[in-house]
Protein backbone atom coordinates (compact mmCIF):
# COMPACT_ATOMS: atom_id res chain seq x y z
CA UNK A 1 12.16 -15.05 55.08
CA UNK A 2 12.17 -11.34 55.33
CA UNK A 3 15.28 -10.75 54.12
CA UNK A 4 15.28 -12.90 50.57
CA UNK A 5 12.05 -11.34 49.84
CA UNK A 6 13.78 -8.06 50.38
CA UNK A 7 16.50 -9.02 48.03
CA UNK A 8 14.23 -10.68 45.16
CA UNK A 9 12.26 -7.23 45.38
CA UNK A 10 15.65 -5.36 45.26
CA UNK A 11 17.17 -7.52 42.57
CA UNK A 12 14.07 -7.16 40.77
CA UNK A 13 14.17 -3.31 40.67
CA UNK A 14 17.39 -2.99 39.67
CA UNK A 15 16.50 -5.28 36.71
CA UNK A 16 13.53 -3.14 36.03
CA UNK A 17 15.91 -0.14 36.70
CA UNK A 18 18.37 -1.54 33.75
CA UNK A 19 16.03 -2.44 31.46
CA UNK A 20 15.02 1.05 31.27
CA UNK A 21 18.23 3.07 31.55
CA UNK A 22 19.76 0.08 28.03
CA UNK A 23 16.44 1.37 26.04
CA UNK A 24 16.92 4.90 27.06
CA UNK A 25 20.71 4.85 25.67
CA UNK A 26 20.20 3.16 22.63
CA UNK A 27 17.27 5.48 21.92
CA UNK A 28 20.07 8.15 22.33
CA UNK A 29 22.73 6.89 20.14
CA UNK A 30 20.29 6.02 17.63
CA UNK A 31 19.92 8.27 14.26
CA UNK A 32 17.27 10.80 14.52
CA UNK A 33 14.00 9.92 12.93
CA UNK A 34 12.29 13.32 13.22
CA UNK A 35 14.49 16.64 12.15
CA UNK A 36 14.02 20.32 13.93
CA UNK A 37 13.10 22.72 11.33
CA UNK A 38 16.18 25.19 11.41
CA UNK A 39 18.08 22.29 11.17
CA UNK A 40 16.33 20.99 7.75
CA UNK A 41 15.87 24.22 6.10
CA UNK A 42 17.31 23.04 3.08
CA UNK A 43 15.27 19.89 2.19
CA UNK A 44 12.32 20.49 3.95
CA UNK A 45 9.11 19.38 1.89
CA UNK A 46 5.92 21.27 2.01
CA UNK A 47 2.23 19.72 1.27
CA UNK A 48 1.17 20.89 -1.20
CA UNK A 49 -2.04 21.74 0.23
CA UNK A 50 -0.34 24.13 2.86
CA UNK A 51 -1.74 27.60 3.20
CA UNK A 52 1.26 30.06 3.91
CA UNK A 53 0.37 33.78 3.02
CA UNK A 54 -2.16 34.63 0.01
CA UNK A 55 -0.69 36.00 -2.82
CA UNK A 56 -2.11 37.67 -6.17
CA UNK A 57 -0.29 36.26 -9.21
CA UNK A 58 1.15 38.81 -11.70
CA UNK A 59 0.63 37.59 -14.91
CA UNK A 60 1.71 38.92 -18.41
CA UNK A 61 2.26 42.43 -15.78
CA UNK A 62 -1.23 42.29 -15.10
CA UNK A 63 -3.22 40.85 -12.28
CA UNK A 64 -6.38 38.71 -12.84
CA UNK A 65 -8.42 41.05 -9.56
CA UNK A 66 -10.93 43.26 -10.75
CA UNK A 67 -11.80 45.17 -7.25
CA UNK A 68 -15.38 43.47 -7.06
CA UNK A 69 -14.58 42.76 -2.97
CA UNK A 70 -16.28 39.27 -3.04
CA UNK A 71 -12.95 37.76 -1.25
CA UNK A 72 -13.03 40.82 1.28
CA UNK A 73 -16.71 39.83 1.99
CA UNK A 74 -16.40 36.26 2.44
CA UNK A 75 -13.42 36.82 4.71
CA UNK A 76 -14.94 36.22 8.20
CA UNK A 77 -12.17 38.35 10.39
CA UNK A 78 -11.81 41.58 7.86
CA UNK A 79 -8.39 40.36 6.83
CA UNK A 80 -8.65 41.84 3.16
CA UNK A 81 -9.21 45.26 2.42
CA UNK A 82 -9.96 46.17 -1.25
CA UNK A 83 -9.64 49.57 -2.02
CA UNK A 84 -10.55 50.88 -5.98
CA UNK A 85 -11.17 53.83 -7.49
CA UNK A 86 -13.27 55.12 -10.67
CA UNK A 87 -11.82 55.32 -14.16
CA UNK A 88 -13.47 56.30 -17.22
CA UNK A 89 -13.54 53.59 -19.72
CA UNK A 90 -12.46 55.40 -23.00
CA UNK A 91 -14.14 53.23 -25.44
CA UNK A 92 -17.64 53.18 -23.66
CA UNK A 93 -17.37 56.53 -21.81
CA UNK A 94 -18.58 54.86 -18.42
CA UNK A 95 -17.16 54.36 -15.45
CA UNK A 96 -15.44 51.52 -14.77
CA UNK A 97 -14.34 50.57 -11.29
CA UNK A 98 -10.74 49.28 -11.18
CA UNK A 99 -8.74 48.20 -8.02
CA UNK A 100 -6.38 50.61 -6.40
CA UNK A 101 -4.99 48.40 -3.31
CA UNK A 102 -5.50 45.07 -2.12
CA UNK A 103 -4.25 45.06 1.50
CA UNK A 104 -3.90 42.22 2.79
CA UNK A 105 -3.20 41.89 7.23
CA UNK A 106 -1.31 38.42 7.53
CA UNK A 107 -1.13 38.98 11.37
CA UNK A 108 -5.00 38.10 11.78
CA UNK A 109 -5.70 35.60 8.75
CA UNK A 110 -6.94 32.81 9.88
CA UNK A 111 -6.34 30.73 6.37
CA UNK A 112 -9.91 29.50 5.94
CA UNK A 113 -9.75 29.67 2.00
CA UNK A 114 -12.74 31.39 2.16
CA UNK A 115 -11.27 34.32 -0.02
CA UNK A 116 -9.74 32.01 -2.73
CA UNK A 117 -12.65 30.04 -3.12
CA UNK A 118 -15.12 32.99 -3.13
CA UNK A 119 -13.09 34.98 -5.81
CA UNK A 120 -14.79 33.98 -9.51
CA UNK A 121 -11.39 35.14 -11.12
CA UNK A 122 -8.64 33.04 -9.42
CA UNK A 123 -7.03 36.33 -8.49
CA UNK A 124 -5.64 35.22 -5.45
CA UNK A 125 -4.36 32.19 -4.07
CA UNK A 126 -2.00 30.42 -0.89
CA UNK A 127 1.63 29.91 -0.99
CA UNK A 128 4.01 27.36 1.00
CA UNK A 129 6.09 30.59 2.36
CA UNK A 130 5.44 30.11 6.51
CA UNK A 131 8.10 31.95 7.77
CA UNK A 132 6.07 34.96 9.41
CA UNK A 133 8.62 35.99 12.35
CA UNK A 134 8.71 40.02 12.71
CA UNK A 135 9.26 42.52 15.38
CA UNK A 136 6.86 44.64 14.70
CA UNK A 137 3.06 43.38 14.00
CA UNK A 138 2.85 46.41 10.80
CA UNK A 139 4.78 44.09 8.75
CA UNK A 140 2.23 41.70 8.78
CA UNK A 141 0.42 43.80 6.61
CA UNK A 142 0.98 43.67 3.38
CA UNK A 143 -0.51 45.15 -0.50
CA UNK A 144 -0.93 42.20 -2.63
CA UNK A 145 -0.94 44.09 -5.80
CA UNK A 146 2.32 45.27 -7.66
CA UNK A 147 2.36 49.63 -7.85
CA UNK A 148 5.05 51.62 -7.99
CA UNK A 149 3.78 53.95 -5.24
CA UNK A 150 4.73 53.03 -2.01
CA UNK A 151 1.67 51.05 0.34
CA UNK A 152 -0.28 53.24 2.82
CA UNK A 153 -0.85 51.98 5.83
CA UNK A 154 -4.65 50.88 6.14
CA UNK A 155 -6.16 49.52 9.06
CA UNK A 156 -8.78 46.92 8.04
CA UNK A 157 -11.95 47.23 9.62
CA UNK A 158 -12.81 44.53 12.39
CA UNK A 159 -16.14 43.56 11.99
């Protein structure tokens, strides 16, 4: 008796064994239903709804941001750093603030939307770029808006 129940029980696992091993090699020689991302670089589709890196839109040469700071405000990590400077407004004679640098640190963003929706101009706004891979964390900073100076290298403040 000891020895067929030994040999149902061994037949049995190697059934069990079998069963396995058949759905492990036609899961192998089956066509891939999910695709690495180097390997589907070129017809990869974004959401739209993604949040890459903010960017400030240059339109007509000109950007919509005044330098009021409400998006470096509402940012809760000090991401954004808006730096402006004083001009005289010729027609009025006053002065007018009007922005110098937007700096923007990519490295510590945490992509809330906070900024965007905070800014009353729709100066700013996210992209679907998400390639972010540097050496060197510096590069992570960036100055959103177009100069023809070269970008200092500002700190922003941690709150």
């Amino acid at each position: 008796m000891g020895v067929i129940n030994y040999l149902k029980t061994l037949f049995s696992a190697c059934k069990s064994l079998l069963t396995g091993l058949m759905t492990t090699m036609k899961v192998f020689f089956r066509k891939k239903t999910t695709e690495e991302y180097p390997e589907n670089r070129a017809t990869l589709k974004i959401s739209e709804r993604f949040r890459g890196v903010l960017t400030m839109p240059v339109v007509d040469g000109k950007v919509k941001c005044i330098g009021c700071g409400i998006c470096q405000n509402a940012c809760p990590n000090g991401t954004i750093t808006v730096i402006t400077r004083s001009e005289v407004n010729p027609e009025t004679g006053k002065p007018k603030k009007v922005l110098d640098r937007y700096m923007y640190d990519h490295g510590s963003c945490t992509y809330c939307q906070l900024c965007v929706n905070a800014c009353p101009y729709d100066a700013i706004t996210f992209t679907n770029e998400f390639e972010d891979a540097v050496f060197d964390r510096k590069k992570l900073v960036l100055q959103l808006n177009p100069t023809t100076e070269p970008a200092p290298t500002v700190e922003p403040e941690n709150k």
